[in-house]
Protein backbone atom coordinates (compact mmCIF):
# COMPACT_ATOMS: atom_id res chain seq x y z
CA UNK A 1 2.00 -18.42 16.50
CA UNK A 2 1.68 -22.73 15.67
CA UNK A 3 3.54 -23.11 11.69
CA UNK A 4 0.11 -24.11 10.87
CA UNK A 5 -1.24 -20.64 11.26
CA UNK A 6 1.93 -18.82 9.77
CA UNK A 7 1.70 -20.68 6.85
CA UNK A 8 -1.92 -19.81 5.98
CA UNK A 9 -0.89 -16.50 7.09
CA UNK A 10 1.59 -16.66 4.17
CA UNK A 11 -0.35 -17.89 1.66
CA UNK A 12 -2.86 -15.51 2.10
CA UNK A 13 -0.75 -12.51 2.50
CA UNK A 14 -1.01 -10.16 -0.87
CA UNK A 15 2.32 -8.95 -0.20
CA UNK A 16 4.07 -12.05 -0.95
CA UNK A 17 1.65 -12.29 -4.49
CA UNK A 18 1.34 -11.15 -7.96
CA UNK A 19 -1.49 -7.91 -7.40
CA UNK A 20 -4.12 -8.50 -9.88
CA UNK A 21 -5.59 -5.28 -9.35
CA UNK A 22 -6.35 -2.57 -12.23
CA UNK A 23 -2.44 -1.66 -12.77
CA UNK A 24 -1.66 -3.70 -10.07
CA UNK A 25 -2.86 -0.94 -7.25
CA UNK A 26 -2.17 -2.32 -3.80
CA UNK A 27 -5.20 -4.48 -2.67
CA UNK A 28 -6.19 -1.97 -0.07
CA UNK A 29 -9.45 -4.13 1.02
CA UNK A 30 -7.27 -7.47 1.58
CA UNK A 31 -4.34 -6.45 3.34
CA UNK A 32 -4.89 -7.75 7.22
CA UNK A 33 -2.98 -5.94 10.16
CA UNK A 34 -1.60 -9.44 10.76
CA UNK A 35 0.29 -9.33 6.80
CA UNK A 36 2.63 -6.76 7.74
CA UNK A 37 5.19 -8.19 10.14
CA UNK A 38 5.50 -11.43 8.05
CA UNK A 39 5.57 -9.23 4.72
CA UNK A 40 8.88 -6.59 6.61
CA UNK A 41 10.38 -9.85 7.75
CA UNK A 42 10.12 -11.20 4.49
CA UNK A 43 11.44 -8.57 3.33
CA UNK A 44 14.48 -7.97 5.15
CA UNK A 45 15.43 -11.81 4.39
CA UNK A 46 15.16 -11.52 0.16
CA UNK A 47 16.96 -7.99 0.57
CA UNK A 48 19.80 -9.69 2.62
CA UNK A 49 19.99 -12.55 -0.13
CA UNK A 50 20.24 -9.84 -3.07
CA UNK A 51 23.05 -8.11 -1.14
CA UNK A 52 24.87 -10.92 -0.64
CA UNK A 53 24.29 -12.04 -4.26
CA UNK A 54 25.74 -8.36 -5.23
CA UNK A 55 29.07 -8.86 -2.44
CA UNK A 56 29.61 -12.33 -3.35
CA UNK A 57 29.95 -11.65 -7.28
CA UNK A 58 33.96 -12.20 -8.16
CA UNK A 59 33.48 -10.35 -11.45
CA UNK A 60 35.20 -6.98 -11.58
CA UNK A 61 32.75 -4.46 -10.18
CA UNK A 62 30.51 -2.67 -12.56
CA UNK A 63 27.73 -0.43 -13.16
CA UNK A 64 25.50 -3.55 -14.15
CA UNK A 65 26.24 -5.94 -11.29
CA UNK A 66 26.63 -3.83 -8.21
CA UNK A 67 24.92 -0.13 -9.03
CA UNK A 68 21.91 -1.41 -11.40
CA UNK A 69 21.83 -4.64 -9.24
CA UNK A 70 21.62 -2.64 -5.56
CA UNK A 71 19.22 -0.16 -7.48
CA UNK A 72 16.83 -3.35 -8.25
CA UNK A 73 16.90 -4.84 -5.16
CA UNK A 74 14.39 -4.69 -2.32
CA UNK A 75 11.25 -5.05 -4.37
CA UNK A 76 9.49 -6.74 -1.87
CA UNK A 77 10.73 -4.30 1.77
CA UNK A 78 9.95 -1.13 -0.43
CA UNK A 79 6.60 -2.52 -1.54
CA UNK A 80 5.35 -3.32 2.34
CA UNK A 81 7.33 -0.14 3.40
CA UNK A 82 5.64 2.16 1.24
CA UNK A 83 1.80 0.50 2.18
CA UNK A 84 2.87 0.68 5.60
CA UNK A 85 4.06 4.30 6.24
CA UNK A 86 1.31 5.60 4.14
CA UNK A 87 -1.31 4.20 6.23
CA UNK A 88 -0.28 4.46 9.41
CA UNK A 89 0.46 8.41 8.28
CA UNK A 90 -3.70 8.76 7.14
CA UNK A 91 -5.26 5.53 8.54
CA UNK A 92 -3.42 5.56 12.27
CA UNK A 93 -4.50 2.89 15.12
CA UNK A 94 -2.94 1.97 17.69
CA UNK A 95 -2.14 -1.66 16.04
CA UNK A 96 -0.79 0.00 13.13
CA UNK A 97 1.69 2.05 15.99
CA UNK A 98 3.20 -0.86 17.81
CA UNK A 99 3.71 -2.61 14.04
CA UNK A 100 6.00 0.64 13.27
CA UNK A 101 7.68 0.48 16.85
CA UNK A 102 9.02 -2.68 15.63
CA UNK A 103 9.56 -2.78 12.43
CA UNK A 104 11.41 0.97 12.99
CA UNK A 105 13.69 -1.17 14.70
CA UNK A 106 14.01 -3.44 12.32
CA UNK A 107 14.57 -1.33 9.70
CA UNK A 108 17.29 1.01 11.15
CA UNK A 109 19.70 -2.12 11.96
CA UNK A 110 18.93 -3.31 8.11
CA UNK A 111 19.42 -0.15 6.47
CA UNK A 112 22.71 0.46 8.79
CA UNK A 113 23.98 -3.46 7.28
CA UNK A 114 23.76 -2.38 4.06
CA UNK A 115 25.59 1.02 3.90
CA UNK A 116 27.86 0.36 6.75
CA UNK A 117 28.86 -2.86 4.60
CA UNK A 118 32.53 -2.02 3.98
CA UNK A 119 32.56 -5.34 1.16
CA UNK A 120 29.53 -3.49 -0.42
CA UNK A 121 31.05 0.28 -0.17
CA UNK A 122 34.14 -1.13 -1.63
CA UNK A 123 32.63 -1.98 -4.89
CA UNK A 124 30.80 1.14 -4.75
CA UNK A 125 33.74 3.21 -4.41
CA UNK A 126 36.34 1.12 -6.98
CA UNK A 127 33.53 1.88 -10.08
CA UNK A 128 33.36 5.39 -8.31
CA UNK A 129 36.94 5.82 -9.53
CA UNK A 130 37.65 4.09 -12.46
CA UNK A 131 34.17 3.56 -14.31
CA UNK A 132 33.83 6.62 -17.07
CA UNK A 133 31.22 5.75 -19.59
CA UNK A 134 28.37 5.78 -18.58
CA UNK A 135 25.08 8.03 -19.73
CA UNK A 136 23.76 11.14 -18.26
CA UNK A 137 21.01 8.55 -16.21
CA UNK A 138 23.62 5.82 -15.12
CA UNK A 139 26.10 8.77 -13.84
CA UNK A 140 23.42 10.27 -11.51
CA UNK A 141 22.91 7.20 -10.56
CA UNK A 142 26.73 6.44 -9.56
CA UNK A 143 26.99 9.55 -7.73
CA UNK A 144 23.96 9.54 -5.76
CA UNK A 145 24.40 6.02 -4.75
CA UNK A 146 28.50 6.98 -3.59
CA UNK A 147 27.17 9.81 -1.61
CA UNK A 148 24.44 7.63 0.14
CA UNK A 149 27.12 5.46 1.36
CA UNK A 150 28.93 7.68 2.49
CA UNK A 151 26.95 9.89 4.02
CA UNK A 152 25.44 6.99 5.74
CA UNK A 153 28.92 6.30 7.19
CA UNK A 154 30.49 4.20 5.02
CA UNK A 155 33.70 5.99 5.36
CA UNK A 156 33.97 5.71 9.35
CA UNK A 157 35.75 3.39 11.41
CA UNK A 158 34.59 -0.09 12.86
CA UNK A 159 34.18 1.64 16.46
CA UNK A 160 32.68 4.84 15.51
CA UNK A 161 30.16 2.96 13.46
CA UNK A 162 28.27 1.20 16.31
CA UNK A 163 27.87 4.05 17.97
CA UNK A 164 26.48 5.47 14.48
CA UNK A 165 23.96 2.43 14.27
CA UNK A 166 23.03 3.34 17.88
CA UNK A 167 21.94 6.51 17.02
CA UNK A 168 20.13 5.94 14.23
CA UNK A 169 17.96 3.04 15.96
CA UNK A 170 17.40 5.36 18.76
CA UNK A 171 16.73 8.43 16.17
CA UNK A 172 14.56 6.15 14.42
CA UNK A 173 12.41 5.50 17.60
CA UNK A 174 12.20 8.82 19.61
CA UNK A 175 10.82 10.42 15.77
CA UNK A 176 8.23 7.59 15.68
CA UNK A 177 6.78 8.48 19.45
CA UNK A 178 7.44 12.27 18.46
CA UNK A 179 4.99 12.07 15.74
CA UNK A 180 2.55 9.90 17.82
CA UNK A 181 2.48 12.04 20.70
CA UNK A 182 1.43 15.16 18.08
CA UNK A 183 -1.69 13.07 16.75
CA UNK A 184 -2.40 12.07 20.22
CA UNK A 185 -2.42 15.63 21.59
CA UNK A 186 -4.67 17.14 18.72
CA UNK A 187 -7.10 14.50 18.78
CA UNK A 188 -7.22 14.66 23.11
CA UNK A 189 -8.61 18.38 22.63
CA UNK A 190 -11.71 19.46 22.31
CA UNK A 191 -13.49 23.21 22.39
CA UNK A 192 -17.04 21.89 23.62
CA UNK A 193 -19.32 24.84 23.26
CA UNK A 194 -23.21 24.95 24.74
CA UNK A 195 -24.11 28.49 24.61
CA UNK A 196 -24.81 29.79 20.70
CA UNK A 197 -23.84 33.07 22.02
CA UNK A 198 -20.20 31.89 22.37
CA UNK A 199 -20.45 31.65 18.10
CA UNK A 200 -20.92 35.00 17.34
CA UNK A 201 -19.22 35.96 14.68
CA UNK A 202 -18.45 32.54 12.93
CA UNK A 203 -19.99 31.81 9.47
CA UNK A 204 -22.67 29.28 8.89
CA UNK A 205 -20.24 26.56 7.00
CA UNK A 206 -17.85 26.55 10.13
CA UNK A 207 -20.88 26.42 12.88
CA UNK A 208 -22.08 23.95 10.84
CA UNK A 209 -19.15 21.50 11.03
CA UNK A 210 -18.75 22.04 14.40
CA UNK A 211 -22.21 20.75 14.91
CA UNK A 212 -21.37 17.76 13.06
CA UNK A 213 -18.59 17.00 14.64
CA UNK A 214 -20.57 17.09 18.10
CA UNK A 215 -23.13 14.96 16.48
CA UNK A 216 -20.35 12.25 16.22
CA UNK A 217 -20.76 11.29 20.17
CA UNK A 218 -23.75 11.10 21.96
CA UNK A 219 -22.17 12.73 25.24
CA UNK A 220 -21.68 16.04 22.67
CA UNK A 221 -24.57 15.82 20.86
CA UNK A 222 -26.45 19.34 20.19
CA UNK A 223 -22.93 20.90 21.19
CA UNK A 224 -20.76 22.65 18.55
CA UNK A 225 -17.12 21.23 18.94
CA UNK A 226 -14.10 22.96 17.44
CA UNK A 227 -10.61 20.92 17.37
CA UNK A 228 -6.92 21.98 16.85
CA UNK A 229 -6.93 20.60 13.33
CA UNK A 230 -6.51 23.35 10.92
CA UNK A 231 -9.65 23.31 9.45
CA UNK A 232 -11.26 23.73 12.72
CA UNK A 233 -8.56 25.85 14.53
CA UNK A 234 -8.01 28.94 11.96
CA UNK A 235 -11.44 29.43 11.16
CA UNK A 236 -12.17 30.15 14.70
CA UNK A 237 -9.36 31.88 15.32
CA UNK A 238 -10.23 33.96 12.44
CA UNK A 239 -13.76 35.02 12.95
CA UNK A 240 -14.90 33.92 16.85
CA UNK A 241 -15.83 36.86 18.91
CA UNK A 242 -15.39 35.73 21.64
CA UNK A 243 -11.63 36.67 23.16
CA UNK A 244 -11.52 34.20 26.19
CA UNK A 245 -12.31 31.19 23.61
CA UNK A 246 -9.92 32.06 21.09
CA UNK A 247 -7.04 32.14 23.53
CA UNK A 248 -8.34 29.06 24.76
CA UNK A 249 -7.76 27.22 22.01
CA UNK A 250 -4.32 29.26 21.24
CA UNK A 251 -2.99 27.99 24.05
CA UNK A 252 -4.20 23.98 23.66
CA UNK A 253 -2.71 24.36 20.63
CA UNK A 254 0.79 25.79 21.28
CA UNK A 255 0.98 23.95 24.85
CA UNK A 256 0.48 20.80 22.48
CA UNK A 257 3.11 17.76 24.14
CA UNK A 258 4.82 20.41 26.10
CA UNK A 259 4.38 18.89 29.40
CA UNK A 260 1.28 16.39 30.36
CA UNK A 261 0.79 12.81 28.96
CA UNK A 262 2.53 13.60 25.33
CA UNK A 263 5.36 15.10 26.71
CA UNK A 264 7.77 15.94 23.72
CA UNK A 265 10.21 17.88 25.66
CA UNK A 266 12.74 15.07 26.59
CA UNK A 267 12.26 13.67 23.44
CA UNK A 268 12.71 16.71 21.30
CA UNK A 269 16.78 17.57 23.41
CA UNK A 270 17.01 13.46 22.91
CA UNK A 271 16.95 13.95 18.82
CA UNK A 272 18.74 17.27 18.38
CA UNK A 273 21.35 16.01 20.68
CA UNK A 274 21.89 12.76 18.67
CA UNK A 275 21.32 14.39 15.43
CA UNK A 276 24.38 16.79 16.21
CA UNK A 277 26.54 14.12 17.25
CA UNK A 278 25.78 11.80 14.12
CA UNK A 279 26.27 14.81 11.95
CA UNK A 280 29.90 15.79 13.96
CA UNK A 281 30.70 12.05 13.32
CA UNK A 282 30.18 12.93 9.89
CA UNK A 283 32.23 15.59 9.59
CA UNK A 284 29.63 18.73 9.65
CA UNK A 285 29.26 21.16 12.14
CA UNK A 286 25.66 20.75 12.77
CA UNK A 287 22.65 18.65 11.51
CA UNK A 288 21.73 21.96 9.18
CA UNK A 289 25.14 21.44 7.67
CA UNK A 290 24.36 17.83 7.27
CA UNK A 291 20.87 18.28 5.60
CA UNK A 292 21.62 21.45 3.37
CA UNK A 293 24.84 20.06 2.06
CA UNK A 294 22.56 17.83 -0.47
CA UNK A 295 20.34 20.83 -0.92
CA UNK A 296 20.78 24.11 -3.29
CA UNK A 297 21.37 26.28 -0.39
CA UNK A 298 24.67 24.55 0.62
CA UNK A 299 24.95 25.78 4.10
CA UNK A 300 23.17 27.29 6.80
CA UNK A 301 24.23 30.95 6.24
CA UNK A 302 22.89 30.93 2.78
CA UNK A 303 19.32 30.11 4.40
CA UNK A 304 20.01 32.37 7.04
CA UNK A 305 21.30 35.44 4.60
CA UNK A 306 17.83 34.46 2.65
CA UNK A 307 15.60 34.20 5.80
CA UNK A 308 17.04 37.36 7.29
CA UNK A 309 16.27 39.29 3.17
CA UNK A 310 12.60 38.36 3.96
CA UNK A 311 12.57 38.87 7.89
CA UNK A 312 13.66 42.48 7.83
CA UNK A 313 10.78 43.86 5.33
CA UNK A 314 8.03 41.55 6.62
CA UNK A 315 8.54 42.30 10.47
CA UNK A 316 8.54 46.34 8.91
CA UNK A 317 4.96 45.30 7.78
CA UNK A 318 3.79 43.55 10.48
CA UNK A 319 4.44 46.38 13.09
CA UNK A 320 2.29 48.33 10.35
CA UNK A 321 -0.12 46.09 10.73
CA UNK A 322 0.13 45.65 14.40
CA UNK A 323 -1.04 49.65 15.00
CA UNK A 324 -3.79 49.11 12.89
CA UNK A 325 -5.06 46.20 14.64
CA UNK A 326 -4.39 47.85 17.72
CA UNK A 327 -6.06 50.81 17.21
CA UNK A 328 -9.09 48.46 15.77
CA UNK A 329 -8.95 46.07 20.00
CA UNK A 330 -8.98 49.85 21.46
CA UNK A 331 -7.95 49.31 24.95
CA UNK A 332 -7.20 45.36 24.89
CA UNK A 333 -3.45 44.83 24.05
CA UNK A 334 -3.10 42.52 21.05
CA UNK A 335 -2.42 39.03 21.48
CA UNK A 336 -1.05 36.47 19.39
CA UNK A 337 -4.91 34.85 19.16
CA UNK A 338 -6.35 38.31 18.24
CA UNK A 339 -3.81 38.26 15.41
CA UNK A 340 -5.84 36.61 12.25
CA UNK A 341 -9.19 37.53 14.27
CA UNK A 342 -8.27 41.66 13.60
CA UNK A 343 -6.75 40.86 10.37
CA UNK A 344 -10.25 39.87 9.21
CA UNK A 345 -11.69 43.04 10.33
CA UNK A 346 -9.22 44.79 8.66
CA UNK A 347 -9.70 43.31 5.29
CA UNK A 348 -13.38 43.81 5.48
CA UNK A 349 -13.01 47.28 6.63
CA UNK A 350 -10.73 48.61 4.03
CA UNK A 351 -10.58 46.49 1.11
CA UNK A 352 -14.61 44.91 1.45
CA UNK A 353 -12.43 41.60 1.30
CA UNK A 354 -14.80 38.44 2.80
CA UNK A 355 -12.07 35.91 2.69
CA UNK A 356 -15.51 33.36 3.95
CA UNK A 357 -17.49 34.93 0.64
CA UNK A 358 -14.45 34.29 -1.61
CA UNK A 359 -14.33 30.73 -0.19
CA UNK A 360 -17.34 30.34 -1.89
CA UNK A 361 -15.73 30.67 -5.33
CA UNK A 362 -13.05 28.24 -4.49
CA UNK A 363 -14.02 25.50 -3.39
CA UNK A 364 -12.85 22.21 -3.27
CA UNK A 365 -14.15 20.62 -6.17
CA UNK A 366 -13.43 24.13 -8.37
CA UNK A 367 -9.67 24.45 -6.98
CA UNK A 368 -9.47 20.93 -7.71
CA UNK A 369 -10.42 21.11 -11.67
CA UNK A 370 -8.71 23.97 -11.93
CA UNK A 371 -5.56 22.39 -11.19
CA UNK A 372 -6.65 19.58 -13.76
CA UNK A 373 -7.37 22.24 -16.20
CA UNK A 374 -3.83 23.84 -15.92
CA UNK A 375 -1.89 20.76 -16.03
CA UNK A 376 -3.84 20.01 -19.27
CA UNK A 377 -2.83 23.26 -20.77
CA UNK A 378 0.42 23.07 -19.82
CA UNK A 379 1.51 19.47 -20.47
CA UNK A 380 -1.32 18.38 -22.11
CA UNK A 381 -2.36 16.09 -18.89
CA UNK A 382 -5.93 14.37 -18.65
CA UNK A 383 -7.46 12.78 -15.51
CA UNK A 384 -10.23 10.48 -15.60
CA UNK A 385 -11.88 9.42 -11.85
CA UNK A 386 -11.90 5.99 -11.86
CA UNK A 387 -14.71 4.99 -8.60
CA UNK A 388 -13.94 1.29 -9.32
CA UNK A 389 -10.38 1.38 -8.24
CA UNK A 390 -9.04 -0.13 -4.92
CA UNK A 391 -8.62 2.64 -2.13
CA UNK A 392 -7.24 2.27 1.07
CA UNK A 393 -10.35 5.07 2.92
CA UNK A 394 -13.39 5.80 1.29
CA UNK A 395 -13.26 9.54 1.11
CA UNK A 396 -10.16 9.35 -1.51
CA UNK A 397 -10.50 10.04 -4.97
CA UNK A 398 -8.73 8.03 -7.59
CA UNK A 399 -7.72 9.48 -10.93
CA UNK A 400 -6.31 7.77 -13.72
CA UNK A 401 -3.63 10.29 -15.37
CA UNK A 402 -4.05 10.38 -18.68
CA UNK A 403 -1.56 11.43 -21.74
CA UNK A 404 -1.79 10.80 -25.48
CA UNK A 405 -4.56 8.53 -24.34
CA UNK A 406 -1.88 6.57 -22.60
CA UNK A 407 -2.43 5.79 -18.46
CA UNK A 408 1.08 7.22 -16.98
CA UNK A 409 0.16 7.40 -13.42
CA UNK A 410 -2.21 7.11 -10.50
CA UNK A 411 -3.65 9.89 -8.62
CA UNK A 412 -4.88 9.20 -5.03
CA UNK A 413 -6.62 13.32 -3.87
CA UNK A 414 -7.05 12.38 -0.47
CA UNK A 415 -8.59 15.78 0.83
CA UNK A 416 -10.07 15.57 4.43
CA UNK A 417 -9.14 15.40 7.97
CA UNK A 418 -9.85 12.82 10.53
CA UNK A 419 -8.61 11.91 13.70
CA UNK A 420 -6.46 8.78 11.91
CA UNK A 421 -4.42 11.11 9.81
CA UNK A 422 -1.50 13.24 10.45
CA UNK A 423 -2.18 17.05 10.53
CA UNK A 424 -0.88 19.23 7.36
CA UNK A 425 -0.44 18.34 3.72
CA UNK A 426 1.78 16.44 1.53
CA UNK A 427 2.79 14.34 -1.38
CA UNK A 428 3.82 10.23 -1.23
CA UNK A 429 3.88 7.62 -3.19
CA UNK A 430 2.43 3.38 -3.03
CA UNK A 431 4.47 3.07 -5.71
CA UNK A 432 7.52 5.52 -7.93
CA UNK A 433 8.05 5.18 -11.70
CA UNK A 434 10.43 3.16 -12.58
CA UNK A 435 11.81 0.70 -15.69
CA UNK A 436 12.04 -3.36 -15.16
CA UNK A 437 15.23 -4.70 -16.49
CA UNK A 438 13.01 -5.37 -20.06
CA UNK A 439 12.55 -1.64 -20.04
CA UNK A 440 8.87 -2.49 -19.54
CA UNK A 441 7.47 1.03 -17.85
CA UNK A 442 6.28 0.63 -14.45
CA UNK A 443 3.69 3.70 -13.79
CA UNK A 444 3.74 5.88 -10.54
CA UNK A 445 0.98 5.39 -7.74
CA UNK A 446 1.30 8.75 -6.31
CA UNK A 447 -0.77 10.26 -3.39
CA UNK A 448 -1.86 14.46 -2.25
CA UNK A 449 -3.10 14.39 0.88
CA UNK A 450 -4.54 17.25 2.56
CA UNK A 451 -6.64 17.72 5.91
CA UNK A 452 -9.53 20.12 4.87
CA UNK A 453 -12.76 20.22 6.72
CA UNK A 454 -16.04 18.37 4.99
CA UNK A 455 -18.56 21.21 3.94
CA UNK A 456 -21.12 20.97 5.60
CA UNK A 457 -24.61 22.71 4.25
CA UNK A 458 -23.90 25.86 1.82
């Protein structure tokens, strides 16, 4: 790329200026696949210069000039980072993949210079020990910070800690292809059914979106198509009468990167391998160890002795449950893709439960308010849909949380699937709460993301 070009690239990049969006929202509509490498290097660079500013200070360490000061720093990396990984988790192309195949990279050496800093960790560690007064906020703070570092490998020697940065740039990597290979492998499968008959059984809202999605393609068109996203997969697995089908799509489903073009197999041994080293280098048995050891449970065996509470009772019920759907197949031996199919039956049989009718009672838009509602009785919450906000896909709602008619946060409901986002549901953020050093209060830009099916007719 000539200077000429990088420089208009530059200057035209809203990462690198002041958003003058409604609460200064990412620009969704003007951010260019070709912003985000300049914006991570960028990034990187001012990050590096902060650090330094932080090692380089002769002043006795402090709360202020090294905790504070690290806490601060980075404004620009988490800014492009937190754009970045959101899209690419709901808005995936392939351009967007080989941007986080480098900048993963990238990332995993930086992060690994900053904790494995031993100037850095030394100031960390000296207000560790002798700093006292400090509030409630400024002590969480300390701590967390300390036992970042340190669990980062701070505390390891010079030679042990390349082969730490080595595994975490080739951790980094092998859980970026991981996840791609998933998407791939749901989105390469597709039920194509011809024959109506072969829909006997499922209701009109699911036959419906099936028909839509065949509509999509002119090669499928007049064909229903099912998929292994949830919304398409459990429905049919649920009500479809035909046997041969559901196991069909059981088995495209389980047999997902196991073997074939998105072969997860190699990569899968690859990460718990290096995850158990990193973790012995650490000084835990395992990886579990590693993880709980920040979590309430503590260790393993407390999960375990909880799993095992639930496991004993629940496997009781499902052998109940078992001879009742057995008796139900007659002759066919139950099969893990007759499993929510006879369930159904059951429910309707004995109880008169439709779980399709009840459906009708909650959805979407009903669940949805509902939630509102209780968070408004509860903590006396608001939300206010705000269509003229920026939004990085059109199906997303934006809500402006409201409370003692003050705006405290941003709510992005981004409810349905499509082959660009990541199966499943979950909670992230453009941008966290957080304080400038006037105490000026920066509002959250928070994002729920879910993968339900569009409703299609009733």
């Amino acid at each position: 790329m000539q200077k000429q070009e990088l420089s208009i690239i530059m200057k035209n990049n809203p990462f690198f200026q002041t958003w003058a969006t409604p609460y200064q929202i990412p620009p969704f509509d003007q951010i260019r696949i070709e912003h985000y490498i300049p914006a991570f290097e960028a990034g990187i660079k001012e990050h590096n210069i902060e650090i330094n500013k932080i090692i380089n200070n002769t002043e006795t360490p402090s709360f202020e000039n090294t905790i504070a000061a690290l806490d601060d720093s980075g404004t620009l990396l988490d800014r492009v980072s937190m754009v970045f990984f959101n899209i690419l988790e709901t808005n995936y192309t392939e351009e967007l993949q080989k941007i986080a195949e480098i900048v993963s990279e990238q990332l995993s050496i930086h992060n690994d210079n900053i904790y494995l800093n031993a100037d850095l960790f030394h100031k960390i560690q000296y207000i560790y020990q002798h700093q006292h007064v400090l509030n409630e906020e400024q002590s969480r703070l300390l701590d967390k910070t300390y036992r970042d570092f340190v669990r980062n490998g701070a505390k390891l020697n010079k030679n042990t800690q390349q082969r730490f940065r080595q595994i975490n740039k080739e951790i980094a990597q092998l859980t970026l292809l991981f996840n791609n290979n998933v998407l791939s492998a749901t989105n390469d499968y597709q039920l194509i059914i011809s024959d109506p008959k072969d829909l006997a059984g499922l209701p009109e809202n699911i036959i419906n979106a099936a028909k839509n999605e065949g509509e999509k393609d002119s090669k499928t068109q007049g064909k229903w198509i099912f998929t292994l996203h949830n919304p398409s997969l459990l429905p049919f697995l649920q009500y479809a009468d035909n046997r041969n089908l559901r196991e069909q799509i059981w088995q495209a489903y389980m047999s997902r990167c196991n073997g074939g073009e998105f072969d997860n197999n190699s990569i899968i041994n690859k990460i718990v391998n290096l995850r158990i080293e990193r973790a012995n280098m650490l000084g835990f048995d395992s990886h579990a160890d590693f993880v709980l050891a920040e979590n309430m449970a503590q260790k393993p065996t407390a999960a375990y002795n909880l799993l095992l509470k639930v496991w004993k009772p629940a496997l009781k019920k499902a052998k109940e449950e078992l001879k009742l759907y057995q008796q139900k197949a007659g002759n066919e031996k139950i099969q893990v893709w007759d499993w929510r199919y006879y369930a159904e039956k059951i429910r309707k049989e004995q109880y008169d439960i439709d779980e399709n009718e009840i459906r009708n009672y909650f959805q979407l838009e009903y669940v949805r308010d509902g939630i509102f509602l209780l968070a408004n009785k509860l903590y006396g919450l608001s939300f206010r849909l705000n269509k003229n906000l920026p939004t990085y896909d059109t199906s997303a709602e934006i809500y402006e949380v409201i409370e003692n008619n003050n705006v405290i946060g941003i709510l992005y409901m981004d409810f349905y699937a499509r082959p660009s986002k990541g199966s499943g549901a979950w909670m992230t953020e453009f941008r966290g709460q957080y304080r400038t050093k006037n105490e000026d209060n920066v509002i959250p830009i928070i994002s729920v993301v879910r993968s339900e099916e569009r409703r299609v007719g009733k």
